[in-house]
C-alpha atoms as a PDB file:
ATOM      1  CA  UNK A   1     -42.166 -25.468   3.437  1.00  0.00           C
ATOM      2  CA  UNK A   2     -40.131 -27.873   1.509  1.00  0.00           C
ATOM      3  CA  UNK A   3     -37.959 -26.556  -1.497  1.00  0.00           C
ATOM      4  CA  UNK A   4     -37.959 -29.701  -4.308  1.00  0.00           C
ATOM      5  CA  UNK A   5     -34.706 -30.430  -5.735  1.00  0.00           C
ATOM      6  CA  UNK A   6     -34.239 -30.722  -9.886  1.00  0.00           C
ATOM      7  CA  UNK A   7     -31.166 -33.034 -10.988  1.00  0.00           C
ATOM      8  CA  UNK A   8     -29.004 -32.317 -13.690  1.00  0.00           C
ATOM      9  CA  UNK A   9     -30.657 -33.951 -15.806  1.00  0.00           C
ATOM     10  CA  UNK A  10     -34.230 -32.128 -14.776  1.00  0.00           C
ATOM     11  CA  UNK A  11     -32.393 -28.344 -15.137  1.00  0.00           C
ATOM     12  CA  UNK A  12     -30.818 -29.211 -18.851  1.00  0.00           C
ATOM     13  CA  UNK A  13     -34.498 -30.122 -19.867  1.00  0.00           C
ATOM     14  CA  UNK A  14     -35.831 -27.254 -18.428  1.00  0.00           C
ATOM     15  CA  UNK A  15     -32.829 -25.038 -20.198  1.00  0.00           C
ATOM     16  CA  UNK A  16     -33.385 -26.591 -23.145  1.00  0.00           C
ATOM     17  CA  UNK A  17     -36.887 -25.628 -23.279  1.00  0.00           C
ATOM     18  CA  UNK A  18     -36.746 -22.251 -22.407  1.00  0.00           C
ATOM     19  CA  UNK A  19     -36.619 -22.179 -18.462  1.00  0.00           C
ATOM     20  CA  UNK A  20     -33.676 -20.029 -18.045  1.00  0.00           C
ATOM     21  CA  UNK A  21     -33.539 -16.395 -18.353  1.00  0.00           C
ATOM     22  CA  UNK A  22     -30.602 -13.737 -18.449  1.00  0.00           C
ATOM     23  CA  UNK A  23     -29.753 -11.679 -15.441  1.00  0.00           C
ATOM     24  CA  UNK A  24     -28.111  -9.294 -17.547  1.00  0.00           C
ATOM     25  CA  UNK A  25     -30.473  -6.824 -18.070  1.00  0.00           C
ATOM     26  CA  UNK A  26     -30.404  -6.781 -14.096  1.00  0.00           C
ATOM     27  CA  UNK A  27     -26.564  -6.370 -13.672  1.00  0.00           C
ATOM     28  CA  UNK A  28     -26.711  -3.860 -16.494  1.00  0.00           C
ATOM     29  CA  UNK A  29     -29.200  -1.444 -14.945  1.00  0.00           C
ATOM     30  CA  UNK A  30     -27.432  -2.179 -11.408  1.00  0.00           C
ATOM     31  CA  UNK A  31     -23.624  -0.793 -13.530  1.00  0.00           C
ATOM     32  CA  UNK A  32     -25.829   2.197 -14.779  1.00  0.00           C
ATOM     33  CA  UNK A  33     -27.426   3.034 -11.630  1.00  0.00           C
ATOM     34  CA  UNK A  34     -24.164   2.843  -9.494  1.00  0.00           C
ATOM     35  CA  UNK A  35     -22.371   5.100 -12.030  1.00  0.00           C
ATOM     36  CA  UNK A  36     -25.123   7.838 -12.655  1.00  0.00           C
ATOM     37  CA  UNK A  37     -25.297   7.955  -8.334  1.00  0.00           C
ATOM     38  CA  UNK A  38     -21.324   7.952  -8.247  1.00  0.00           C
ATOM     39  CA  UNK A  39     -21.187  10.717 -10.806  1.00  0.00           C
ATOM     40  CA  UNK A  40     -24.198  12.622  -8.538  1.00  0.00           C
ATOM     41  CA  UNK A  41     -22.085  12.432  -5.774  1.00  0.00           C
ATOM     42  CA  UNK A  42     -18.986  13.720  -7.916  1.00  0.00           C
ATOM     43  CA  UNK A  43     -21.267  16.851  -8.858  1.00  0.00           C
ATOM     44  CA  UNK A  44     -22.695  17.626  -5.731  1.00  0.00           C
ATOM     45  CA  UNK A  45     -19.558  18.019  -4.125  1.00  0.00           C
ATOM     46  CA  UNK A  46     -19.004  20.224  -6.742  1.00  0.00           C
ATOM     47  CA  UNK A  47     -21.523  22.215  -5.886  1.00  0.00           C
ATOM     48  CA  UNK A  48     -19.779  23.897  -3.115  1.00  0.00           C
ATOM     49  CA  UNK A  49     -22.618  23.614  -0.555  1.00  0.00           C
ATOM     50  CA  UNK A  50     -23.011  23.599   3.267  1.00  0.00           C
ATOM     51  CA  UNK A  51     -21.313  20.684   4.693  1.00  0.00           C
ATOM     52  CA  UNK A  52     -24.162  19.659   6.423  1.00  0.00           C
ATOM     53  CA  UNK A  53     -26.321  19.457   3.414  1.00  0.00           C
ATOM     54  CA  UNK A  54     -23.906  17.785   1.654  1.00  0.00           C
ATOM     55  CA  UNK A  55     -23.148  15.326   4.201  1.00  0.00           C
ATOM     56  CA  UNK A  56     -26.531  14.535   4.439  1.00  0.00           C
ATOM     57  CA  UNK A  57     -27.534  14.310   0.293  1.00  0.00           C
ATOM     58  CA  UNK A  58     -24.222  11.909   0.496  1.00  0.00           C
ATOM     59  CA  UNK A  59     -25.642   9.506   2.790  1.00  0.00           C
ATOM     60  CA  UNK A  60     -28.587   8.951   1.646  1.00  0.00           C
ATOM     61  CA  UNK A  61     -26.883   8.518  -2.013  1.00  0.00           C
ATOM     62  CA  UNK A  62     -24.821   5.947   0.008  1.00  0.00           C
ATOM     63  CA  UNK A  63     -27.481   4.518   1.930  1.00  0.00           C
ATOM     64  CA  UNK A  64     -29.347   3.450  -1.967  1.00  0.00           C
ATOM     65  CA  UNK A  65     -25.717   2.149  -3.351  1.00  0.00           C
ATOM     66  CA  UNK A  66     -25.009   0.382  -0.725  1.00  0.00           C
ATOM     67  CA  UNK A  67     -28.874  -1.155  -0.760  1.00  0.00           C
ATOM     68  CA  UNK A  68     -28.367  -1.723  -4.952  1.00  0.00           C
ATOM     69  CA  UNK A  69     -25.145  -3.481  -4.207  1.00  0.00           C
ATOM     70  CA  UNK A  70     -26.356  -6.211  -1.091  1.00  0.00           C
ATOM     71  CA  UNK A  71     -29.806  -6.475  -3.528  1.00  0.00           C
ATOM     72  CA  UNK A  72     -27.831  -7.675  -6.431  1.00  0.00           C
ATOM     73  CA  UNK A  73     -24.150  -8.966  -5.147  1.00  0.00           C
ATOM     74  CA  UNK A  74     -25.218 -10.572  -2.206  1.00  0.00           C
ATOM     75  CA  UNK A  75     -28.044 -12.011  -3.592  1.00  0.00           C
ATOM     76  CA  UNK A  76     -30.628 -10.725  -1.374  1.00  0.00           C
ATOM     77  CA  UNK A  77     -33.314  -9.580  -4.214  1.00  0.00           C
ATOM     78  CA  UNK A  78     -33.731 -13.398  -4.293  1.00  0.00           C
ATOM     79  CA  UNK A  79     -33.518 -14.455  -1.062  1.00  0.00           C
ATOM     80  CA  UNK A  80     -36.646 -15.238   1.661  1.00  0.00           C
ATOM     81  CA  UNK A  81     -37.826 -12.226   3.396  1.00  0.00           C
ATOM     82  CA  UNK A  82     -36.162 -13.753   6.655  1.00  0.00           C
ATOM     83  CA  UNK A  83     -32.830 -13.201   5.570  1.00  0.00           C
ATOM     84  CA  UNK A  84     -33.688  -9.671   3.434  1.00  0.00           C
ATOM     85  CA  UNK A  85     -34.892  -8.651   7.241  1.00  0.00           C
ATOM     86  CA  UNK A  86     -31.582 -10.482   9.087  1.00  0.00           C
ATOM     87  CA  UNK A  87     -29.318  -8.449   7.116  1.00  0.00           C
ATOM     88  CA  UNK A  88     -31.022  -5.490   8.166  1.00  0.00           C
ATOM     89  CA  UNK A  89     -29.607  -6.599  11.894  1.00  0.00           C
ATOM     90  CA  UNK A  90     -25.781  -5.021  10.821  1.00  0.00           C
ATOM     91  CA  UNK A  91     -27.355  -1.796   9.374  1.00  0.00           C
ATOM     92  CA  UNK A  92     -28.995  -0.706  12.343  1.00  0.00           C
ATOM     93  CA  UNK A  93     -25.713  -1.229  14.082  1.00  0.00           C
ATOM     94  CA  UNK A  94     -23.605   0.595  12.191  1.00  0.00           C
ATOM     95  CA  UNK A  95     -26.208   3.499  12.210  1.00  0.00           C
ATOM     96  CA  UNK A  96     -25.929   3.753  15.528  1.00  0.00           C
ATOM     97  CA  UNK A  97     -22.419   4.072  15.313  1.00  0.00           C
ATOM     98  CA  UNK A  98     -22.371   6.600  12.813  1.00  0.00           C
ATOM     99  CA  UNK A  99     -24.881   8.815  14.716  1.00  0.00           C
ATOM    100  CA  UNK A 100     -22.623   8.056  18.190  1.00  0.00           C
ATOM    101  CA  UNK A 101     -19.936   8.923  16.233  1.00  0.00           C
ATOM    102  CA  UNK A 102     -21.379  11.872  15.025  1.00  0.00           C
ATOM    103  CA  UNK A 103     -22.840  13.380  17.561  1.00  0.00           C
ATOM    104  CA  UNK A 104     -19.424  12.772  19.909  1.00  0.00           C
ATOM    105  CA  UNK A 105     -18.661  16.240  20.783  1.00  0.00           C
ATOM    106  CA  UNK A 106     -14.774  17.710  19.944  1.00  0.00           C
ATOM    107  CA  UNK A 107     -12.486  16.358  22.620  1.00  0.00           C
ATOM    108  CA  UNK A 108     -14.784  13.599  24.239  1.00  0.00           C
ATOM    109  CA  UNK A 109     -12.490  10.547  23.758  1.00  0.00           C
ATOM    110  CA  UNK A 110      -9.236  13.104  25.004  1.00  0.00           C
ATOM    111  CA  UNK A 111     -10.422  11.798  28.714  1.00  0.00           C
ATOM    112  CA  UNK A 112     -10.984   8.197  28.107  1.00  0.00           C
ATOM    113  CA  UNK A 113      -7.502   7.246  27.174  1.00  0.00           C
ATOM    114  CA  UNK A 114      -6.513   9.611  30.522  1.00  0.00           C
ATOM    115  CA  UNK A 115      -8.949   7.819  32.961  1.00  0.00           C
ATOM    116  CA  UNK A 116      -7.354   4.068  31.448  1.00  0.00           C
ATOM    117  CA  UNK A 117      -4.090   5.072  32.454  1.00  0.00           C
ATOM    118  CA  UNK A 118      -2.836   5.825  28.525  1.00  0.00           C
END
């Protein structure tokens, strides 16, 4: 599929007339979603519940910050599906490092740096 290219003088017609609409009410809705999760995340640690709940409740608050923030900053909510779905690639990477990591018993990596000569 081609994409047509406007000139200058094509996009300051199309301004002038209407064709351009504010963002703003975007980015503002982004700020107030990323401050009510950041102050959720503030309470619930608060709370004073198991670590494992909280843990988990903190991820997943993560998980939608981090998915506002690519969305919006990195321009993805206007991007092709094809590069929504590439920069899915990294995520699933650094899951699996998070659930190696966390499922890496106590003392695991003591015998690595032993059997490397450290």
């Amino acid at each position: 599929m081609a994409v047509a290219h406007v000139g200058p003088a094509a996009a300051s017609a199309v301004h002038a007339a209407g064709g351009h609409h504010s963002h703003m009410p975007v980015y503002l809705f982004n700020m107030a979603a990323l401050m009510y999760l950041t102050a959720m995340e503030i309470g619930l640690v608060s709370l004073h519940m198991p670590i494992e709940v909280t843990l988990f409740i903190l991820l997943i608050v993560g998980a939608v910050k981090v998915w506002l923030i690519a969305m919006l900053f990195m321009h993805l909510r206007w991007d092709h599906k094809v590069l929504r779905k590439t920069a899915l690639v990294p995520a699933f990477f650094v899951l699996v490092m998070f659930l190696g990591i966390g499922f890496t018993p106590d003392g695991a990596v003591d015998s690595i740096a032993r059997m490397c000569g450290f």
